[in-house]
Each structure stands twice: as structure tokens, then as C-alpha cells.
Protein backbone atom coordinates (compact mmCIF):
# COMPACT_ATOMS: atom_id res chain seq x y z
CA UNK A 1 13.32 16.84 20.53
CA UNK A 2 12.64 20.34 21.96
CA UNK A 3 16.01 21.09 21.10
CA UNK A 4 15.55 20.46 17.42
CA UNK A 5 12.48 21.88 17.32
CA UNK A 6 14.10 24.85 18.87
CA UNK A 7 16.84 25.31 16.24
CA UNK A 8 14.34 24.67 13.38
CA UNK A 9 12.12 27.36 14.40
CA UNK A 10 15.20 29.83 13.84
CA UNK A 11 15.50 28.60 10.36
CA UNK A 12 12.29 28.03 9.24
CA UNK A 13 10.19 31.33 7.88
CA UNK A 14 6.68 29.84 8.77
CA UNK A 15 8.19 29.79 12.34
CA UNK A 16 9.79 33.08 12.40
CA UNK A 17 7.56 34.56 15.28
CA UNK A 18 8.79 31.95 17.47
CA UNK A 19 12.57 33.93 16.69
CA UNK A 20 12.74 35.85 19.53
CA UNK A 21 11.68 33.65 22.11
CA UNK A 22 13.36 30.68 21.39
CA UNK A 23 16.63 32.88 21.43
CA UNK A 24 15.70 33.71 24.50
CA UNK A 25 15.30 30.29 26.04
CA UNK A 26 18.10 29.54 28.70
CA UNK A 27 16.82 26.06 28.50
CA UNK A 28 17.58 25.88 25.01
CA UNK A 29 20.67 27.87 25.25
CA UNK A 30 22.45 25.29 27.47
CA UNK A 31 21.32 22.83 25.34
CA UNK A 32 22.63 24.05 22.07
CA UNK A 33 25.98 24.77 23.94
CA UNK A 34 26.25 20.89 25.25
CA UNK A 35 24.93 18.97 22.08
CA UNK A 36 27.77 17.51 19.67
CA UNK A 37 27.45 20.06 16.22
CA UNK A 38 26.16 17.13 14.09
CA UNK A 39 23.88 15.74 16.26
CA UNK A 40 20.93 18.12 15.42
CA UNK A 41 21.58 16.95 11.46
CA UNK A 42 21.68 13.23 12.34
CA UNK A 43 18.41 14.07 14.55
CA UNK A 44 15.70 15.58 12.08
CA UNK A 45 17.24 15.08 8.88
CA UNK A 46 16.10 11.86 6.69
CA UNK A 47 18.22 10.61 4.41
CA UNK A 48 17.60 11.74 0.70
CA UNK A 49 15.83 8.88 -0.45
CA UNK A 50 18.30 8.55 -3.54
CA UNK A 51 15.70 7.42 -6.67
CA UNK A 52 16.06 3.87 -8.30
CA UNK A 53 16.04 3.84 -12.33
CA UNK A 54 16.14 1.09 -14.82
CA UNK A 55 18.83 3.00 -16.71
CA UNK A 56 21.61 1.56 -19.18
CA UNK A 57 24.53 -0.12 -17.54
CA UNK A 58 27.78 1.32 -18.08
CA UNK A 59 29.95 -1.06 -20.36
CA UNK A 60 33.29 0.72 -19.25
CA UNK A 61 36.40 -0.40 -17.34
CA UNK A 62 36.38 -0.28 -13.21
CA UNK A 63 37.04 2.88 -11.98
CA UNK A 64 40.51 4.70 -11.14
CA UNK A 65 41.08 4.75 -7.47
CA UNK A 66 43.98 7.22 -7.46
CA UNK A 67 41.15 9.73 -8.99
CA UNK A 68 40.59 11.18 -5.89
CA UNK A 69 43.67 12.20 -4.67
CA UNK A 70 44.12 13.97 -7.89
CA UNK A 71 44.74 17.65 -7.38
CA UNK A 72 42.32 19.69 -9.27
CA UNK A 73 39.65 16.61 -7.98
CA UNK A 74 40.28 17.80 -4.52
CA UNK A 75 39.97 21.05 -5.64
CA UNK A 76 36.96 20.74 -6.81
CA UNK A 77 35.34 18.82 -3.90
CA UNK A 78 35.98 22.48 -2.06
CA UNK A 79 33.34 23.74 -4.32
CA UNK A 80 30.49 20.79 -3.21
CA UNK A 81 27.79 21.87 -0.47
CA UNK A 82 25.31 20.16 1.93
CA UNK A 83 21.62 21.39 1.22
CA UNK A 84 19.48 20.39 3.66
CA UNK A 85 15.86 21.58 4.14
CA UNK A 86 12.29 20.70 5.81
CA UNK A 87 9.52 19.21 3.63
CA UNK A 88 6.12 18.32 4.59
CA UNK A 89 7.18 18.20 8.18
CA UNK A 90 10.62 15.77 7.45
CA UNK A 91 14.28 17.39 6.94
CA UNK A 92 15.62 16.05 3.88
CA UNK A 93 19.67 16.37 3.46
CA UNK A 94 21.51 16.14 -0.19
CA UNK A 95 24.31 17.48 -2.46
CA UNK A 96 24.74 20.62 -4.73
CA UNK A 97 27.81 22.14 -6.31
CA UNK A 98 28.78 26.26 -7.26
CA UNK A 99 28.00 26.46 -10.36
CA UNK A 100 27.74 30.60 -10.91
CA UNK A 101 28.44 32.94 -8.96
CA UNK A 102 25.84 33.03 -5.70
CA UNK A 103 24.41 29.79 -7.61
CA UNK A 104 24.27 26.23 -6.74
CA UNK A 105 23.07 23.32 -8.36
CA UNK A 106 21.32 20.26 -7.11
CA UNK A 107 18.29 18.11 -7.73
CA UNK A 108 14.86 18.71 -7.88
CA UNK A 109 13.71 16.28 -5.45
CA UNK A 110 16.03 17.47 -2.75
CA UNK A 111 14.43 20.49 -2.78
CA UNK A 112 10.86 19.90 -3.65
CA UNK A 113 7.94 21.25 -1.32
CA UNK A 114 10.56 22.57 1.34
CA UNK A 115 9.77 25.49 3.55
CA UNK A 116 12.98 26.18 4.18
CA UNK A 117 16.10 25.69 2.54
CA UNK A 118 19.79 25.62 3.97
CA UNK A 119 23.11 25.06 2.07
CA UNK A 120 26.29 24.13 3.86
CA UNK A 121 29.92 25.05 2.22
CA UNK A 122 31.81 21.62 2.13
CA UNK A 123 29.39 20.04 4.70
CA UNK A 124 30.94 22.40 7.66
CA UNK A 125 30.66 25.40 9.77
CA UNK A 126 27.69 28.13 9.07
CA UNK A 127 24.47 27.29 6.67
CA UNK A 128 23.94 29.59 4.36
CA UNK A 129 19.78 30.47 3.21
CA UNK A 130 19.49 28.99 -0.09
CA UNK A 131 15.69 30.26 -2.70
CA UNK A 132 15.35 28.24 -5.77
CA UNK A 133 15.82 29.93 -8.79
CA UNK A 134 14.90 26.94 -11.16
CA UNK A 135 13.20 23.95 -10.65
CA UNK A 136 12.08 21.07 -13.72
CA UNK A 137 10.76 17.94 -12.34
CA UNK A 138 10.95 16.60 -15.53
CA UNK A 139 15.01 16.29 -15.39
CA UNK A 140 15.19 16.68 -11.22
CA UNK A 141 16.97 19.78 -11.47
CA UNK A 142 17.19 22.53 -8.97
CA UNK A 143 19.07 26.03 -9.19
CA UNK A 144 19.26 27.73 -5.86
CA UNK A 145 20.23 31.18 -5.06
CA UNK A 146 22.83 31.80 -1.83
CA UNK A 147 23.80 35.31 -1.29
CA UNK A 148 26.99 35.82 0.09
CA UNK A 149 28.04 32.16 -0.82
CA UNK A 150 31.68 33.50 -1.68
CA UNK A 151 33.32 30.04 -3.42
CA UNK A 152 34.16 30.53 -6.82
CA UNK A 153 31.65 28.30 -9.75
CA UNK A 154 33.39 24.73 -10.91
CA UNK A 155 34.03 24.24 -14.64
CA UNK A 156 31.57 22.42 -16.55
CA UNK A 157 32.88 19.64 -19.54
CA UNK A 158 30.39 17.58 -21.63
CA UNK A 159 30.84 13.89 -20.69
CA UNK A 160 33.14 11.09 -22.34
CA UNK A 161 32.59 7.76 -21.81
CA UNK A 162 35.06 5.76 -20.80
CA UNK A 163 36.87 8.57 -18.82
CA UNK A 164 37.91 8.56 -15.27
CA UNK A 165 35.52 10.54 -12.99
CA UNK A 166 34.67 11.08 -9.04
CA UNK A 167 31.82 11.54 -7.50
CA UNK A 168 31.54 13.91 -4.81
CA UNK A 169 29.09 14.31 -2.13
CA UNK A 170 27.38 13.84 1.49
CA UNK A 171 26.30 10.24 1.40
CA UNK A 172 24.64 9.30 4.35
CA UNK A 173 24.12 13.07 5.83
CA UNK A 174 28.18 12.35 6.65
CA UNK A 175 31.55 13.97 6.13
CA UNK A 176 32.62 15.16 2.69
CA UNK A 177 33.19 11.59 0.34
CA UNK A 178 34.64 11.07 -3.21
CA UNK A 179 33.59 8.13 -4.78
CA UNK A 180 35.98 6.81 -8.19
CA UNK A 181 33.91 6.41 -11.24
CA UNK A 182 33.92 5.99 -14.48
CA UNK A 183 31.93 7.76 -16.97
CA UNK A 184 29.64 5.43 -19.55
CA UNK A 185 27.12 7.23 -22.40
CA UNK A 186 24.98 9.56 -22.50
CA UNK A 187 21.24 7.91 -23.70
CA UNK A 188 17.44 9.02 -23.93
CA UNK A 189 16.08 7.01 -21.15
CA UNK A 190 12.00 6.57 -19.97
CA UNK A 191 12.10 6.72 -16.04
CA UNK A 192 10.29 8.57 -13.40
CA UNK A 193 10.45 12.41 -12.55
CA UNK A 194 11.69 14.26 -9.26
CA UNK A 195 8.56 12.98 -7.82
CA UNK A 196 8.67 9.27 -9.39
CA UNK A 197 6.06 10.29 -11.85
CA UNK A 198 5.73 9.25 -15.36
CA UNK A 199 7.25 7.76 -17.38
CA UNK A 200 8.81 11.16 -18.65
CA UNK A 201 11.55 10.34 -21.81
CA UNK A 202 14.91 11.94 -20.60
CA UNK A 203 18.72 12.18 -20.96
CA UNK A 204 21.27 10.70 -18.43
CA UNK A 205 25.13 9.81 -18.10
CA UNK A 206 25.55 6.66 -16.75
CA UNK A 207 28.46 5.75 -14.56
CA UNK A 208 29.79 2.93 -12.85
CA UNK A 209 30.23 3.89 -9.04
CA UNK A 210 28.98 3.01 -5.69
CA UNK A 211 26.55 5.66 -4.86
CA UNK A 212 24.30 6.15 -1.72
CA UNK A 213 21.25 8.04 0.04
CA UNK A 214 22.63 11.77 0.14
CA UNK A 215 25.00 11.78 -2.92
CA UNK A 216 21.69 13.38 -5.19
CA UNK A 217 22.59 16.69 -6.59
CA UNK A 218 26.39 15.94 -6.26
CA UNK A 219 28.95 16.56 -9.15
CA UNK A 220 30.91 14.09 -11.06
CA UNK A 221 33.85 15.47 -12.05
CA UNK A 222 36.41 14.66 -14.52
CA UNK A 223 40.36 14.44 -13.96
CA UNK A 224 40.57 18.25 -14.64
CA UNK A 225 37.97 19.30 -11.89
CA UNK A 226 35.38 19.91 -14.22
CA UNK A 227 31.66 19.11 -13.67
CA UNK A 228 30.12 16.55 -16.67
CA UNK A 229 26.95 15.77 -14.39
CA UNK A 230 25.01 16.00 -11.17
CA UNK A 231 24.16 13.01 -10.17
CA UNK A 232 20.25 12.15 -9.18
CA UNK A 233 20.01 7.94 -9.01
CA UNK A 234 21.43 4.19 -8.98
CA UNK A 235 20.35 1.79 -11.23
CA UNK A 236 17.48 -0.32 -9.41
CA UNK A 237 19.13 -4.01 -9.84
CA UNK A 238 22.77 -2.77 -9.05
CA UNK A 239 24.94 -1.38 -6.00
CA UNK A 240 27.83 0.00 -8.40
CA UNK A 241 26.25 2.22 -10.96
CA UNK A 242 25.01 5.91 -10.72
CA UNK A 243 22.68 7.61 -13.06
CA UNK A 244 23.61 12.05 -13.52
CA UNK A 245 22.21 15.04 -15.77
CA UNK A 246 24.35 15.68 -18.17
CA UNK A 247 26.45 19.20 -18.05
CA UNK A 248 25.00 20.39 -21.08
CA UNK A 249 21.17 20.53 -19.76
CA UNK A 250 22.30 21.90 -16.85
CA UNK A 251 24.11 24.69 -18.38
CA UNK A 252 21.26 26.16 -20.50
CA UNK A 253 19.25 26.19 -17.14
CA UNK A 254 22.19 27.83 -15.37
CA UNK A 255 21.51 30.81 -18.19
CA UNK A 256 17.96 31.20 -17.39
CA UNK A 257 18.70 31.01 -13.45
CA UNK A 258 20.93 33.79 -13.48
CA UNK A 259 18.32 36.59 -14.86
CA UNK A 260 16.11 35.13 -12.14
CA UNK A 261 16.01 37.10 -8.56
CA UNK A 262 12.62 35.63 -7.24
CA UNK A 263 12.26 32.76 -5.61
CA UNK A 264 9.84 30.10 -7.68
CA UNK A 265 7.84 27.08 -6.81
CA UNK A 266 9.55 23.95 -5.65
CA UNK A 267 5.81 21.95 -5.96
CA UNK A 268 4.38 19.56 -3.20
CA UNK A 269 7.06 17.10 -1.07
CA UNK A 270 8.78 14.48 -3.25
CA UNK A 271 9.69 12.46 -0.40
């Protein structure tokens, strides 16, 4: 526990006066250097409560399996990141993708009320400080800003129903996973917002896919790499469909993200 603590404290701005001290710490120093590298994730992060909607169900063909050995698939699951954070005293772990340069997207309520704000190329090695650009509750999207995030942005498509897809992600706080899927149509929906609020009236992509805790803010890609949502929830009676915001809504926030260079408000915890 004092461990975690210890390595929060050096990522968390409230607790930046503790810096210099905890570096300082032999104790924590020989703990840091005997502790597996995911065990301080696993330790203080809680899943991403992934949100439940009463959505429409896909009426499209199982997915393709060989989707995710498909080339520019893989390609594009180079371009997904871990964003994990602390919120009202919890860590909270999700998905994002590049979607500019120095930009990433993800969902609202992955980022909402956090104090601090990490994002992890491909799930591995060095986190990266992450400030959010953009955030609408209303659609549970989040633009963050990474400087020095050096992965070139994925291509964006509008969805097709009935095409082949893959989800990619961090289910689970675990390793990089694609998930086949297959892409059903895009409808006005009434469901909750990033912080289960509402009804709000909104626009989703439906897909049938097995999604988890930790795949929010995640891409679905197409066959050519290209992003046609992020996705943000399962449908609340089934284990095998997934619920994303469509490219197109994401895009015209990507536009307003990129003039933006100060952080904004990411509202109270959703979680």
C-alpha cells in the first residue's frame, strides 16, 4: 500500500511536494525495484465500470474471426493507448486511440473528475501526462492532449453496417486485446450521459461483440485500419453487443480540440 501510494504521489500534481522525498525513500526504492511492473496497475486501479444501455441490437451476421490478424487491423492496434487516472480517491483504467497529432481520444467517463491523468502507448513501457482538451458528457467524449506522444493519428471512416470490424482495447486493465465485430446502424438513442444522467437523446453504432470493463474509449476499426467509433457501452440484457460514438461526432470535436492548448474541466467523478 505504501508502495502505491508512493508511486502515485510522483504522478499526481496535488501531491507534487511529496516529489522529492518520496524519490528519496530507500524504502520505497527497493520496493519499486522488486515489485512485478503491472502489479502497481492491478493494485490501485478499478476497473472502468463499462456503462449498460438499452440500445438497438445489431441485426447483422456473427463476426469475422480472421479480422484480427488482418494487417492494417494490427496496424492499427499500435495506435491504441491505456489511460489510466485517479478520481475521487479511486484509479480508474480505460482505452483511447491517436487520433491527431499529440491527440487522443477516449470517453468522457474515463476521464471525468480525475486529478491526474496518464496515457500508456499500446498498454506498455513509460506513461505519458495526458490534459483534456474536450470533454461533452452528453456523448462521453474526451480529447486529451499528450505532448511528445510520437505515434502517428489512425484514419477515421463513417460506419457501415453489416461490415467486419475489431475492437481494440485494455479489457480488464490487461494486455493489448482485439475483439471481432461486426458493425450494425447508426440510430438516435435516449440513454444516460458519462455520468448515467438523463435521459439525454444521442447517436450510437451498434455492434455485435463481446466487450468488457476497460474496453471504453477504444476504437473499432474497419478491415482497412480505419476508426468508425470509440466504443463507450454493452447493451444491458446482452454479453455480445457493444454500443460506440460514431466517427463523424468525433471528428468535428477533434477540430475544436486542436485550437485548444488549455486544459478544461473534466466535472465531478463519474465512477
Amino acid at each position: 500500500l505504501v508502495w502505491a501510494v508512493g508511486v502515485l504521489a510522483l504522478q499526481s500534481p496535488p501531491l507534487a511536494g511529496l516529489h522529492p522525498a518520496v524519490e528519496e525513500s530507500r524504502i520505497l526504492r527497493s520496493l519499486d525495484e522488486r515489485m512485478p511492473a503491472g502489479m502497481l496497475t492491478q493494485a490501485v486501479v478499478e476497473l472502468d465500470p463499462l456503462p449498460e444501455i438499452r440500445g438497438p441490437e445489431p441485426d447483422v451476421a456473427p463476426p469475422e474471426k480472421g479480422i484480427v490478424s488482418d494487417p492494417d487491423v494490427r496496424s492499427a492496434a499500435r495506435r491504441a493507448v491505456r489511460v489510466t487516472g485517479v478520481a475521487c480517491g479511486y484509479g480508474v483504467e480505460g482505452s483511447g486511440w491517436v487520433a491527431a497529432k499529440n491527440l487522443v481520444v477516449t470517453n468522457a467517463h474515463v476521464v471525468a473528475g480525475e486529478a491526474a491523468t496518464r496515457v500508456q502507448p499500446r498498454g506498455v513501457g513509460r506513461s505519458l501526462r495526458a490534459e483534456t482538451v474536450l470533454f461533452d458528457e452528453r456523448n462521453d467524449v474526451a480529447v486529451l492532449r499528450v505532448r511528445k506522444l510520437d505515434l502517428p493519428p489512425l484514419p477515421l471512416a463513417s460506419p457501415r453496417p453489416g461490415e467486419s470490424a475489431a475492437v481494440i482495447g485494455f479489457p480488464q486493465n490487461g494486455s493489448l486485446d482485439l475483439q471481432p465485430a461486426r458493425t450494425g446502424e447508426t440510430k438516435r438513442v435516449y440513454s444516460g450521459d458519462a455520468y448515467n444522467e438523463g435521459p439525454v437523446e444521442r447517436v450510437v453504432t451498434g455492434f455485435r461483440v463481446f466487450v468488457r470493463p476497460g474496453n471504453s474509449g477504444g476504437p473499432a476499426v474497419n478491415a482497412d485500419g480505419e476508426v468508425v467509433s470509440t466504443i463507450f457501452a454493452s447493451r444491458a440484457d446482452s454479453s455480445n453487443v457493444g454500443y460506440g460514438i460514431p466517427s463523424q461526432l468525433v471528428q468535428r470535436h477533434l477540430s475544436v480540440a486542436a485550437e485548444r492548448t488549455e486544459p478544461v474541466s473534466t466535472g465531478g467523478c463519474a465512477n
